[in-house]
C-alpha atoms as a PDB file:
ATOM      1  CA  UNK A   1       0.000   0.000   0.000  1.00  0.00           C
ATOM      2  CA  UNK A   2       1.284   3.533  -1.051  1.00  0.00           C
ATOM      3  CA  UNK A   3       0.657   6.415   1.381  1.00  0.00           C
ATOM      4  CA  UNK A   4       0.847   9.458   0.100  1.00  0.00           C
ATOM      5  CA  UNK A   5       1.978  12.611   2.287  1.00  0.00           C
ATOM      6  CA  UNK A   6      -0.725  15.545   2.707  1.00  0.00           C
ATOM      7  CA  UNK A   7       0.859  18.571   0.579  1.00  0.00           C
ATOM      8  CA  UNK A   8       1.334  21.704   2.193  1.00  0.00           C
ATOM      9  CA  UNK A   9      -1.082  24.329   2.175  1.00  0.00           C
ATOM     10  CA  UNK A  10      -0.094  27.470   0.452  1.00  0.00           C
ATOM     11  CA  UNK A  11      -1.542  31.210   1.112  1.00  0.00           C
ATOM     12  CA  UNK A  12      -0.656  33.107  -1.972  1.00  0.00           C
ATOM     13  CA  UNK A  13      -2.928  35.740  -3.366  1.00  0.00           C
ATOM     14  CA  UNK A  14      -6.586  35.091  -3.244  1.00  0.00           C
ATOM     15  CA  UNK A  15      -6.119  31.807  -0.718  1.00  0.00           C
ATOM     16  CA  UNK A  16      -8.410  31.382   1.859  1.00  0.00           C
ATOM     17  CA  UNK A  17      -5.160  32.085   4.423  1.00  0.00           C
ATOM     18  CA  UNK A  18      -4.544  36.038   2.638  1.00  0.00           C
ATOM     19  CA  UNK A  19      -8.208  35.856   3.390  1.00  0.00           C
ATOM     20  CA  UNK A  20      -7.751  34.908   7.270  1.00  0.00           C
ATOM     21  CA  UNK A  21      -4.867  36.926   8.177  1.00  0.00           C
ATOM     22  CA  UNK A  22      -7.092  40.039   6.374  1.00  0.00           C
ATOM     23  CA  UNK A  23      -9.746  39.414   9.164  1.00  0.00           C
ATOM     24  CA  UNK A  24      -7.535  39.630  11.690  1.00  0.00           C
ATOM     25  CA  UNK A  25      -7.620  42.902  13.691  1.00  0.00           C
ATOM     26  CA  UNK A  26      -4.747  44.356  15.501  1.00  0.00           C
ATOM     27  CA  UNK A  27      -5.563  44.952  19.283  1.00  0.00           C
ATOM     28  CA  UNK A  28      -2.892  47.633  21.505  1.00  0.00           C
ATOM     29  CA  UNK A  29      -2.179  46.785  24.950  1.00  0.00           C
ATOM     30  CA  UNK A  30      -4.084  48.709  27.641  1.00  0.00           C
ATOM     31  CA  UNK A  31      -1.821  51.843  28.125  1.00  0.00           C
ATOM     32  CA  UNK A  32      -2.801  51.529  32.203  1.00  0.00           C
ATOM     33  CA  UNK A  33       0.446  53.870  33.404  1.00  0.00           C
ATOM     34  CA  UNK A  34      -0.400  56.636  30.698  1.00  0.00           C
ATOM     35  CA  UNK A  35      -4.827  56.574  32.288  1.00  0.00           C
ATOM     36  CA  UNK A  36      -3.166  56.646  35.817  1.00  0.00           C
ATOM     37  CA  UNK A  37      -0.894  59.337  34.829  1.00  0.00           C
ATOM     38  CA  UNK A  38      -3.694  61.671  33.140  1.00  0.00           C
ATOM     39  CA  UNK A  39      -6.099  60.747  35.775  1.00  0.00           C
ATOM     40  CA  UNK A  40      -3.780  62.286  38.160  1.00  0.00           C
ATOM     41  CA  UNK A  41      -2.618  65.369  36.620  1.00  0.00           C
ATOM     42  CA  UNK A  42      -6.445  66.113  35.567  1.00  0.00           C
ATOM     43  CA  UNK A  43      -7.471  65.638  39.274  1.00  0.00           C
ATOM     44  CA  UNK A  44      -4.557  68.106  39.938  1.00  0.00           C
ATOM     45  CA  UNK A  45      -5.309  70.919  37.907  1.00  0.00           C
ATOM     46  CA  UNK A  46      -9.131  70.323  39.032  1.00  0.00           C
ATOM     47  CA  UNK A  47      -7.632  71.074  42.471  1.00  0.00           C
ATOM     48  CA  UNK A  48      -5.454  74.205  41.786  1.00  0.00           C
ATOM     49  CA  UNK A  49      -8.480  75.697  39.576  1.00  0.00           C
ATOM     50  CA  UNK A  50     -10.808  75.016  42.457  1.00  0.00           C
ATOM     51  CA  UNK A  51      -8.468  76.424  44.868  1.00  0.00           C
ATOM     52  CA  UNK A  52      -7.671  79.527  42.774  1.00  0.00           C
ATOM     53  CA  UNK A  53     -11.634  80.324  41.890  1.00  0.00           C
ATOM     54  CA  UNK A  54     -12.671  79.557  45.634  1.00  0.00           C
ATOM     55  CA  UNK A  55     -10.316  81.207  48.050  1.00  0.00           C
ATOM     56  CA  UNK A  56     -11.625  84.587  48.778  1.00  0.00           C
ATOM     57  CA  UNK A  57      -7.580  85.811  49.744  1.00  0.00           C
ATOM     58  CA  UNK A  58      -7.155  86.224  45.787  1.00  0.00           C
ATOM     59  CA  UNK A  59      -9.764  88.649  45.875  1.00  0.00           C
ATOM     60  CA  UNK A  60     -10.664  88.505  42.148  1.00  0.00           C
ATOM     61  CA  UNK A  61     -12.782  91.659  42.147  1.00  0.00           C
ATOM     62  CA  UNK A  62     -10.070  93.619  43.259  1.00  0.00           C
ATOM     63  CA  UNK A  63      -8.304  92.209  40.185  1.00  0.00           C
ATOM     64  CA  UNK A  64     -11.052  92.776  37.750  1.00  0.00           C
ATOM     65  CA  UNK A  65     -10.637  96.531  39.073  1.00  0.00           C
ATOM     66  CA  UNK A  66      -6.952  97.160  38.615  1.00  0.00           C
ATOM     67  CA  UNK A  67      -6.199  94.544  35.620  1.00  0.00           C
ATOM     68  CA  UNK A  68      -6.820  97.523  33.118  1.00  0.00           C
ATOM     69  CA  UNK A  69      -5.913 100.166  35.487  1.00  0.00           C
ATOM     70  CA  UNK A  70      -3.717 103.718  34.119  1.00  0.00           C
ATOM     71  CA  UNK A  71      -1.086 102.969  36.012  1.00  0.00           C
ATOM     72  CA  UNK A  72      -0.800  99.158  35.816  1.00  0.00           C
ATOM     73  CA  UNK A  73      -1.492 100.206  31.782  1.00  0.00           C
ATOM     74  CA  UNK A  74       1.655 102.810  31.670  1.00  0.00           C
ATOM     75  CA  UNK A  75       3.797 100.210  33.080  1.00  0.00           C
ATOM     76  CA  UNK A  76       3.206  97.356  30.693  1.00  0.00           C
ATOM     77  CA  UNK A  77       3.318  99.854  28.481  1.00  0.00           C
ATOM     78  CA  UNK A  78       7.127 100.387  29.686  1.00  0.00           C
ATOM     79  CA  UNK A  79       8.313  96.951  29.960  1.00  0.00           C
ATOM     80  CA  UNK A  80       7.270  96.267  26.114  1.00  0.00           C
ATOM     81  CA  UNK A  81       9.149  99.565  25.427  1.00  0.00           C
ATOM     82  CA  UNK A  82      12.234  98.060  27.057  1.00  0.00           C
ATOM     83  CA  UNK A  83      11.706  94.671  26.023  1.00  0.00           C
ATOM     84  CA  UNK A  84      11.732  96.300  22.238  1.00  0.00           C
ATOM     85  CA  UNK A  85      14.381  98.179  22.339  1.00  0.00           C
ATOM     86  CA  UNK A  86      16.995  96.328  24.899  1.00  0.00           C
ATOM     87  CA  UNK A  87      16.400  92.534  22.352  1.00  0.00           C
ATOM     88  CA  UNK A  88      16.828  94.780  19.328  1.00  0.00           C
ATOM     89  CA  UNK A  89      19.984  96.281  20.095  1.00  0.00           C
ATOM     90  CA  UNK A  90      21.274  92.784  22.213  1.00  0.00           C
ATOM     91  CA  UNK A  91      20.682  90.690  18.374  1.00  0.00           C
ATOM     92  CA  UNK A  92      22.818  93.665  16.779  1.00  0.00           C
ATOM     93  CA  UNK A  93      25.057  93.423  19.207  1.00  0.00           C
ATOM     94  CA  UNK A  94      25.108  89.531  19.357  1.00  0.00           C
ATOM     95  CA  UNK A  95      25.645  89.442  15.660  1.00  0.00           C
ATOM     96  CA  UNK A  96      28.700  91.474  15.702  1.00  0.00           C
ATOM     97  CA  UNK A  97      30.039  89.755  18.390  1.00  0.00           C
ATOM     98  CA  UNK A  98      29.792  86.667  17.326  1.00  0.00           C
ATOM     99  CA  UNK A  99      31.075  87.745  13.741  1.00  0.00           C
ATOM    100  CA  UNK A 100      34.178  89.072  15.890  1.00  0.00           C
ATOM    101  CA  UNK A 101      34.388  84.871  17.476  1.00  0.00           C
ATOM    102  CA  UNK A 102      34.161  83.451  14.479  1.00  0.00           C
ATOM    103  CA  UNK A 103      36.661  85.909  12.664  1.00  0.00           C
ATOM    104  CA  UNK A 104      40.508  85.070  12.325  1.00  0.00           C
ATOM    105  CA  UNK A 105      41.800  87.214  13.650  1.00  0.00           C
ATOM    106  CA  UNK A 106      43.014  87.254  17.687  1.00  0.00           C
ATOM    107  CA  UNK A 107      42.811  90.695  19.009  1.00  0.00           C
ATOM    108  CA  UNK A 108      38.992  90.117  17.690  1.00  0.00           C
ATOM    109  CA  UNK A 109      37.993  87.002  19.042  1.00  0.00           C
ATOM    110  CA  UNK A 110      39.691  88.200  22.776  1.00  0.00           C
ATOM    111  CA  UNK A 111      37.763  91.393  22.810  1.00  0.00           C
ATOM    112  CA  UNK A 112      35.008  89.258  21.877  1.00  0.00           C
ATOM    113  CA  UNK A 113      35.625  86.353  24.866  1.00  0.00           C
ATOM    114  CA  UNK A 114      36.319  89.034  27.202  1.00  0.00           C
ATOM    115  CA  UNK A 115      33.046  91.215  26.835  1.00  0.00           C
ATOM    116  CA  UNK A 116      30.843  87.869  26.487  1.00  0.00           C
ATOM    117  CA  UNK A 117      32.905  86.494  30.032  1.00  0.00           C
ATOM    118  CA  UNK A 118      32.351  90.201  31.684  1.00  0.00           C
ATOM    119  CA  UNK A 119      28.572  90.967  31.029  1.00  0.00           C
ATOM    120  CA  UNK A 120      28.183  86.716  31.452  1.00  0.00           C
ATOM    121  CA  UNK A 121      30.100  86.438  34.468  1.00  0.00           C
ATOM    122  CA  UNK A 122      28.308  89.232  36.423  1.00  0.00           C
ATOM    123  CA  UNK A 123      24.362  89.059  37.386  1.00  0.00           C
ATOM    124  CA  UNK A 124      22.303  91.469  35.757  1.00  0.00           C
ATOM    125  CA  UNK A 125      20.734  92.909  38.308  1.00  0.00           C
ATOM    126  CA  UNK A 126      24.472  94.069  39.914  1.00  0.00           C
ATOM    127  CA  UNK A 127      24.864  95.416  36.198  1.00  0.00           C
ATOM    128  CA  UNK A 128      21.422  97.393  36.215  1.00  0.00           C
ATOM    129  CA  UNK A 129      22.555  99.343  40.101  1.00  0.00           C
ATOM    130  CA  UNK A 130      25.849  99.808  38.449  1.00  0.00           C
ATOM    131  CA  UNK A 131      24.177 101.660  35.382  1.00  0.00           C
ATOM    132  CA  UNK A 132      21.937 103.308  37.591  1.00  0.00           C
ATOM    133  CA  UNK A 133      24.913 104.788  39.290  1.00  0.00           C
ATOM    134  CA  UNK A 134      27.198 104.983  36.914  1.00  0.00           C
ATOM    135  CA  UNK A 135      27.406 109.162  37.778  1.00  0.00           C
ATOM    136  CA  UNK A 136      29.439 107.768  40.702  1.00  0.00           C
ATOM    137  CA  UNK A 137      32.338 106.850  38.676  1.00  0.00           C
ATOM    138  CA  UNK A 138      32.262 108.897  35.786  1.00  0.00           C
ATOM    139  CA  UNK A 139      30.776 112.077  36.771  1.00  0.00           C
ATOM    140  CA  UNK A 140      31.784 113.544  32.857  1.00  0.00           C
ATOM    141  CA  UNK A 141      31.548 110.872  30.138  1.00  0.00           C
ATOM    142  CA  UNK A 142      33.637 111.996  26.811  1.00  0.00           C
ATOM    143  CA  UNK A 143      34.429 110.838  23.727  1.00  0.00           C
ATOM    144  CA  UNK A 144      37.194 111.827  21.727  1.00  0.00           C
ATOM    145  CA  UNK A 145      40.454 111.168  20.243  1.00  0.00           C
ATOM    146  CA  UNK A 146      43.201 110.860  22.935  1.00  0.00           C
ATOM    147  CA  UNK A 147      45.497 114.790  22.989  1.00  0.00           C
ATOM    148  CA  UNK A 148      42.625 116.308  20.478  1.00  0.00           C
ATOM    149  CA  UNK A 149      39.028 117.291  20.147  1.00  0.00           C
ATOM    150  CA  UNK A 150      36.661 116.130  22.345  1.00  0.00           C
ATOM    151  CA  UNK A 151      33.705 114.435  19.805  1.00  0.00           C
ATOM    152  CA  UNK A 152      31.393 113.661  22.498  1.00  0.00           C
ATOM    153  CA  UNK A 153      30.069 114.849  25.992  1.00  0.00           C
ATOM    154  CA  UNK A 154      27.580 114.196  28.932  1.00  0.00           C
ATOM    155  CA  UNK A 155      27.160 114.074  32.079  1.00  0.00           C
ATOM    156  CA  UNK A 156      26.767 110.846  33.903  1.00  0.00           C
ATOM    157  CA  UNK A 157      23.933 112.269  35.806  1.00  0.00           C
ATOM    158  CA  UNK A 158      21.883 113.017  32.836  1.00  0.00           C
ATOM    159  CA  UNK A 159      21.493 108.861  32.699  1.00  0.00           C
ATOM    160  CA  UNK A 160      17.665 108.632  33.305  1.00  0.00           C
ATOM    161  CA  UNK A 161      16.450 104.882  34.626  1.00  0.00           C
ATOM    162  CA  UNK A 162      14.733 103.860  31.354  1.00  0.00           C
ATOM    163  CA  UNK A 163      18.521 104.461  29.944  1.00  0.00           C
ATOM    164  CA  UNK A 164      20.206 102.848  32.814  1.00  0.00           C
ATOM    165  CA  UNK A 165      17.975  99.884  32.337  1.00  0.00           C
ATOM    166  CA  UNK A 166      17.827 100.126  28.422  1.00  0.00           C
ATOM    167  CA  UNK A 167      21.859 100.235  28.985  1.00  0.00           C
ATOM    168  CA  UNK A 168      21.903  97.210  31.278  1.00  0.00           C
ATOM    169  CA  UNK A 169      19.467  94.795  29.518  1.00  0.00           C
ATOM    170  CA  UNK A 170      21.488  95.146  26.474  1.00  0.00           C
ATOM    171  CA  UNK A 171      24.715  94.306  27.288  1.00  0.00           C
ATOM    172  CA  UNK A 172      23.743  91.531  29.339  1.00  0.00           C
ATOM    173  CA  UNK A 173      21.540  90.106  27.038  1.00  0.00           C
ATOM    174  CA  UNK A 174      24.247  90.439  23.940  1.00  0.00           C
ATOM    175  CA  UNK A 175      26.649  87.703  25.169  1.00  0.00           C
ATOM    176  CA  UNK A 176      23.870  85.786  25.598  1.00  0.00           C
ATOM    177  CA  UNK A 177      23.164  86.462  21.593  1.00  0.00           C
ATOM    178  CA  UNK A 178      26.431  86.216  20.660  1.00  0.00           C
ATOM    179  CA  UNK A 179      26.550  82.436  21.601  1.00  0.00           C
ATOM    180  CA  UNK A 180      23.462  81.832  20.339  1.00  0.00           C
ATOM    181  CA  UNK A 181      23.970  83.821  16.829  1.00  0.00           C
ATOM    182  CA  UNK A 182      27.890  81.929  16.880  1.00  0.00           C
ATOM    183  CA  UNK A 183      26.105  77.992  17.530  1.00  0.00           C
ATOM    184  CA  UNK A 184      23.493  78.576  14.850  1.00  0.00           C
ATOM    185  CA  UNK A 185      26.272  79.431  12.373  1.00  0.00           C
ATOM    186  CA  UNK A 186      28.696  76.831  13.841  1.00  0.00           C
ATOM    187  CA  UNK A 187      25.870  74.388  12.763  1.00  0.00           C
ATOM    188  CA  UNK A 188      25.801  74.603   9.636  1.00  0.00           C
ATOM    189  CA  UNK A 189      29.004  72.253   7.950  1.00  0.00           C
ATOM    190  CA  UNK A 190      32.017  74.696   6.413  1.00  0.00           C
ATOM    191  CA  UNK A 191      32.089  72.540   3.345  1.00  0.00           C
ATOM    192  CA  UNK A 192      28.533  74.354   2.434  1.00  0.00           C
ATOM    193  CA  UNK A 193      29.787  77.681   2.461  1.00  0.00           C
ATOM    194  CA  UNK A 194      33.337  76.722   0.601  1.00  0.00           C
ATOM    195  CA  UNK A 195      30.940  75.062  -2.002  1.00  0.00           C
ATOM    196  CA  UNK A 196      29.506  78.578  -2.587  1.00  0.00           C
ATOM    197  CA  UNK A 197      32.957  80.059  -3.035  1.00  0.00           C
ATOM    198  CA  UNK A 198      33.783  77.544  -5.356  1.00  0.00           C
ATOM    199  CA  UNK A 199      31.280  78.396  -7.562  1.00  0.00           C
ATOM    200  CA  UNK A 200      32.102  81.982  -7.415  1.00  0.00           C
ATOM    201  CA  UNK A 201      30.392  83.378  -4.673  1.00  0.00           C
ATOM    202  CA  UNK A 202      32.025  85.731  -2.802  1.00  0.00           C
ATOM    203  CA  UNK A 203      32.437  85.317   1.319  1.00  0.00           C
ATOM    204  CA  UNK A 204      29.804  87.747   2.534  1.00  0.00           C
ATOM    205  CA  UNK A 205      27.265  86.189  -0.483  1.00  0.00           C
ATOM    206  CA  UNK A 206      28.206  82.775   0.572  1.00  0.00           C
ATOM    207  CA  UNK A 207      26.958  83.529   4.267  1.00  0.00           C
ATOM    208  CA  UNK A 208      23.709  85.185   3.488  1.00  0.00           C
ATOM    209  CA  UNK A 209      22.668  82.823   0.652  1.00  0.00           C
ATOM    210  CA  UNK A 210      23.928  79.773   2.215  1.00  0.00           C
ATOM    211  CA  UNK A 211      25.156  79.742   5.888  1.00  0.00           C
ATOM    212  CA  UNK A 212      22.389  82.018   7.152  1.00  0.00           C
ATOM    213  CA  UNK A 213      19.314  80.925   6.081  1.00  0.00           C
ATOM    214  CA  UNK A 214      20.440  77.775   7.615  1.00  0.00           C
ATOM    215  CA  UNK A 215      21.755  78.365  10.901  1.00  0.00           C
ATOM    216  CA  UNK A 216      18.382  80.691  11.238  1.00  0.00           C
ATOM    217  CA  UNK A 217      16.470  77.120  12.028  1.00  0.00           C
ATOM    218  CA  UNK A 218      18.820  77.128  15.322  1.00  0.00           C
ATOM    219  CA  UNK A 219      19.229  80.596  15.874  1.00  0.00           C
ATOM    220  CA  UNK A 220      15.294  81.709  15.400  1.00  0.00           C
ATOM    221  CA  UNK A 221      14.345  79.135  18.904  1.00  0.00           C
ATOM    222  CA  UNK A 222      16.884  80.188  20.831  1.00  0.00           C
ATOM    223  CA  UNK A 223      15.781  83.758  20.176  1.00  0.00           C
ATOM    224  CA  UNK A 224      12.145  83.256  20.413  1.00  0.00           C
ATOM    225  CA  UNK A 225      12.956  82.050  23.880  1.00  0.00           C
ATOM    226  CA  UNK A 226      15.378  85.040  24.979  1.00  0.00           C
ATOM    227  CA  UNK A 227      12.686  87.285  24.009  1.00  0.00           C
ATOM    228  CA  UNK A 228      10.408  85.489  26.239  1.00  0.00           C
ATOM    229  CA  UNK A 229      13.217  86.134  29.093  1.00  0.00           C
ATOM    230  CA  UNK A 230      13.775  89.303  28.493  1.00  0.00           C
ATOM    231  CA  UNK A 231       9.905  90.426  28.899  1.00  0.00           C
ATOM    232  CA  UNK A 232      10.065  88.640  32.315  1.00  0.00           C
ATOM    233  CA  UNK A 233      13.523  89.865  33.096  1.00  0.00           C
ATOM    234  CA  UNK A 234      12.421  93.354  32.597  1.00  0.00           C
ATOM    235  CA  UNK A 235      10.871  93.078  36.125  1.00  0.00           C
ATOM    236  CA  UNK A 236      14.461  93.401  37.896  1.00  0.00           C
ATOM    237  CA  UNK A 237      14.528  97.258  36.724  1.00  0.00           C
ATOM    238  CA  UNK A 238      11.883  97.713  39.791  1.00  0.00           C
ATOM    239  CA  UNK A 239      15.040  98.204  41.910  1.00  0.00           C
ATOM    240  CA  UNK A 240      15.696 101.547  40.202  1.00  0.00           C
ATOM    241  CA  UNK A 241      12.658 102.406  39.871  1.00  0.00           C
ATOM    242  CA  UNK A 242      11.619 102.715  36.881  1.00  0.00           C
ATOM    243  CA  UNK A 243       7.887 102.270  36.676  1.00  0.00           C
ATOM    244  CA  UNK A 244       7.798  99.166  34.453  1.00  0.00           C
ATOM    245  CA  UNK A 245       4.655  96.444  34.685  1.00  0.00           C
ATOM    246  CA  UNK A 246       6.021  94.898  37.996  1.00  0.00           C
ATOM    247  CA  UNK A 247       6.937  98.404  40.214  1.00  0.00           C
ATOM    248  CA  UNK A 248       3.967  99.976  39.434  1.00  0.00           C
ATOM    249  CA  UNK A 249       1.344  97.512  40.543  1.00  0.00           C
ATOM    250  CA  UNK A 250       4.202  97.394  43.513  1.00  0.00           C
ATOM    251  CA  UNK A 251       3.274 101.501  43.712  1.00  0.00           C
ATOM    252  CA  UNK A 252      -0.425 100.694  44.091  1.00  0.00           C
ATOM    253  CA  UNK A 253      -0.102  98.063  46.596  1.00  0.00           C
ATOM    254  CA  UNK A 254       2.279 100.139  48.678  1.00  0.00           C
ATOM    255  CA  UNK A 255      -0.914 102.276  49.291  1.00  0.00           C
ATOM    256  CA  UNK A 256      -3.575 100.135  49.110  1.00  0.00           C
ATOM    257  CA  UNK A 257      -2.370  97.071  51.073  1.00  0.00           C
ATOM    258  CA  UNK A 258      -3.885  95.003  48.578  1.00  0.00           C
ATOM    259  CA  UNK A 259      -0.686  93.526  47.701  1.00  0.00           C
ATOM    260  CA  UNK A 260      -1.761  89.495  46.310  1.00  0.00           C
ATOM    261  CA  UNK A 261      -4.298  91.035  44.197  1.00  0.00           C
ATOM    262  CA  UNK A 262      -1.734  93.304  42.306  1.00  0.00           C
ATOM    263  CA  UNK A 263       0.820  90.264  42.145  1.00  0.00           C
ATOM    264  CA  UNK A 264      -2.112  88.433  40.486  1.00  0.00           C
ATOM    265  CA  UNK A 265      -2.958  91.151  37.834  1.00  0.00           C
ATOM    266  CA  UNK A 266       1.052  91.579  36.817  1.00  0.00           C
ATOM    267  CA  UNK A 267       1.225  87.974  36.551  1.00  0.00           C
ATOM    268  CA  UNK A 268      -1.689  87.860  34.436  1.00  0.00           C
ATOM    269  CA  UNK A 269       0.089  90.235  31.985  1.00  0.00           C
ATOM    270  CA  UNK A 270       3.065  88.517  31.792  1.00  0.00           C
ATOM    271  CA  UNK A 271       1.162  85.131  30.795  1.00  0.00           C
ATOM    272  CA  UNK A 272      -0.853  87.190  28.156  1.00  0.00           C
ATOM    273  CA  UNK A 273       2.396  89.006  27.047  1.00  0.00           C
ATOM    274  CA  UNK A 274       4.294  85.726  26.719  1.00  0.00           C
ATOM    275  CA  UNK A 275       1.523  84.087  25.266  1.00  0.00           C
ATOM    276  CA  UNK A 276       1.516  86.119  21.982  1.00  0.00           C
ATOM    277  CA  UNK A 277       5.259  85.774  22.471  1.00  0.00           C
ATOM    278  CA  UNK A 278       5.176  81.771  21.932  1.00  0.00           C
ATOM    279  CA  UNK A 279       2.281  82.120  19.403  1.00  0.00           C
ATOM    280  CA  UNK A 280       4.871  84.245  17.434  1.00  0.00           C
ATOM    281  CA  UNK A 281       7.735  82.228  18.140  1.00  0.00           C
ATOM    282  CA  UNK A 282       5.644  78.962  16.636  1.00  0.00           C
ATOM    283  CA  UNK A 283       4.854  80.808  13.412  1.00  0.00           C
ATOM    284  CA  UNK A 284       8.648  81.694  12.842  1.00  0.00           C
ATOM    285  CA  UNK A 285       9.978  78.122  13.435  1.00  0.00           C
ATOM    286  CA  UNK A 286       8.019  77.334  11.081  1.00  0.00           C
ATOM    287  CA  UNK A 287       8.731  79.547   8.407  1.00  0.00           C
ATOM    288  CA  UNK A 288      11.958  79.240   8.968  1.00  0.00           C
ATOM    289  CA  UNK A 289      12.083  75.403   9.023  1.00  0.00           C
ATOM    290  CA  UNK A 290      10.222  74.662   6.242  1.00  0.00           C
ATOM    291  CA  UNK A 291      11.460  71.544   4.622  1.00  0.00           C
ATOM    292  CA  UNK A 292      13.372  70.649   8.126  1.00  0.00           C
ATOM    293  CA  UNK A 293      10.615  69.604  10.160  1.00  0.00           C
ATOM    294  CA  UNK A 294      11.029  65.661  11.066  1.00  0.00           C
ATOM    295  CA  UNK A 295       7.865  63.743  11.971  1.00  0.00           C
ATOM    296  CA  UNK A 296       7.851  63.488  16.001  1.00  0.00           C
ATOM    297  CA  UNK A 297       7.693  60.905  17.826  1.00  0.00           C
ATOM    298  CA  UNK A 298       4.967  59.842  20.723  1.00  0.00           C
ATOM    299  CA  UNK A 299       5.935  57.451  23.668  1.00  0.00           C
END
């Protein structure tokens, strides 16, 4: 008798086991730690809204009064001046400064490293007293050429607080630029830009067409989020008192006694501030990395 062997089934295309594996349906794993972990942080901001809305000591109508207030108005009206003009002068100043790093020559790149480890090195807010009383150690401030003409003269009092602070803030916040402006460009490879001079580019061309618009995708973050500090930074001026956001609802709680609710309303301003801040900053990363962006990942 001749047994013969049962031949192997086979699941090519249009088999009845294509057919079975199409049924299947792919089940994920109960994500337990992730439902604990929301679970928790819901019940926790349930708790801190609760707590904020319900405890009379914040004294919300007092904040409805004063969030729109003249004087709480004329100081946020100050700290955007500041933050303005002290980030716009700190990017020009970064820029050069870290065009001085990168350069060849020596003398350059010390004066550079020295002003970036001074105004680094020292806190800001010893910087913004120093400005303040900078009439102490130069009473006369000139500028001229050493044995001739004097170009330039004032007097040290005639430094008001918005300049000692405008002063402080951007120095201080130009190292910080410098770094920032001297990474972005450091990340883009040096074989890019000699690719542009090979083709007949000249230097300064080759960095604005090429280097540039690249190292803006890691400059244009960094920046977004110095901005951000600066806004909030521009509280520290209160110790010279200049009437920013932060000192004046300080000047109306001095009086009034009423000292959370102010605290409440500057805060408030600085979240709505540095909300449009971030909104802005999202906008620019994107422009700015268009064609960059790599899919994220989720856990």
């Amino acid at each position: 008798m001749k047994s013969t062997a049962a031949a192997p089934s086979r699941t090519g295309p249009g088999t009845p086991g294509e057919a079975d594996r199409s049924a299947l349906t792919i089940v994920r794993r109960p994500q337990y730690g992730r439902w604990a972990a929301n679970a928790v942080l819901a019940l926790l901001a349930i708790g801190i809204i609760a707590s904020a809305v319900l405890n009379p000591n914040f004294q919300w109508d007092i904040v409805l009064k004063y969030l729109t207030n003249r004087t709480i108005l004329s100081g946020l009206w100050v700290t955007i001046e500041l933050t303005v003009i002290a980030m716009s002068l700190a990017i020009a100043l970064g820029v050069l400064l870290a065009l001085l790093t990168l350069s060849g020559d020596a003398w350059l790149k010390t004066f550079a490293a020295a002003y970036i480890w001074l105004f680094r090195g020292t806190p800001l807010l010893v910087q913004l007293i120093f400005w303040f009383n900078i009439s102490a150690l130069y009473p006369e401030i000139s500028i001229g050429i050493p044995g001739g003409p004097t170009l330039f003269s004032f007097s040290g009092n005639s430094i008001t607080p918005f300049m000692a602070a405008a002063i402080g803030l951007t120095l201080h916040e130009a190292a910080y630029m410098s770094e920032i402006v001297r990474g972005g460009v450091l990340s883009v490879g040096h074989g890019q830009g000699e690719a542009g001079l090979a083709i007949g580019m000249t230097r300064l061309k080759a960095f604005r067409r090429i280097t540039l618009p690249q190292a803006l995708r890691a400059i244009v973050p960094a920046t977004g989020n110095q901005v951000i500090l600066m806004l909030k930074t521009t509280s520290l001026v209160s110790v010279i008192a200049l009437p920013e956001l932060l000192y004046s609802a300080q000047i109306i709680y001095a009086r009034t006694f009423e000292i959370i609710p102010l605290l409440v309303v500057a805060s408030l301003w600085y979240l709505f501030m540095c909300t449009l801040l971030s909104i802005g900053q999202h906008f620019l990363e994107r422009r700015f990395g268009r064609g960059f962006q790599q899919p994220g990942g989720t856990i």
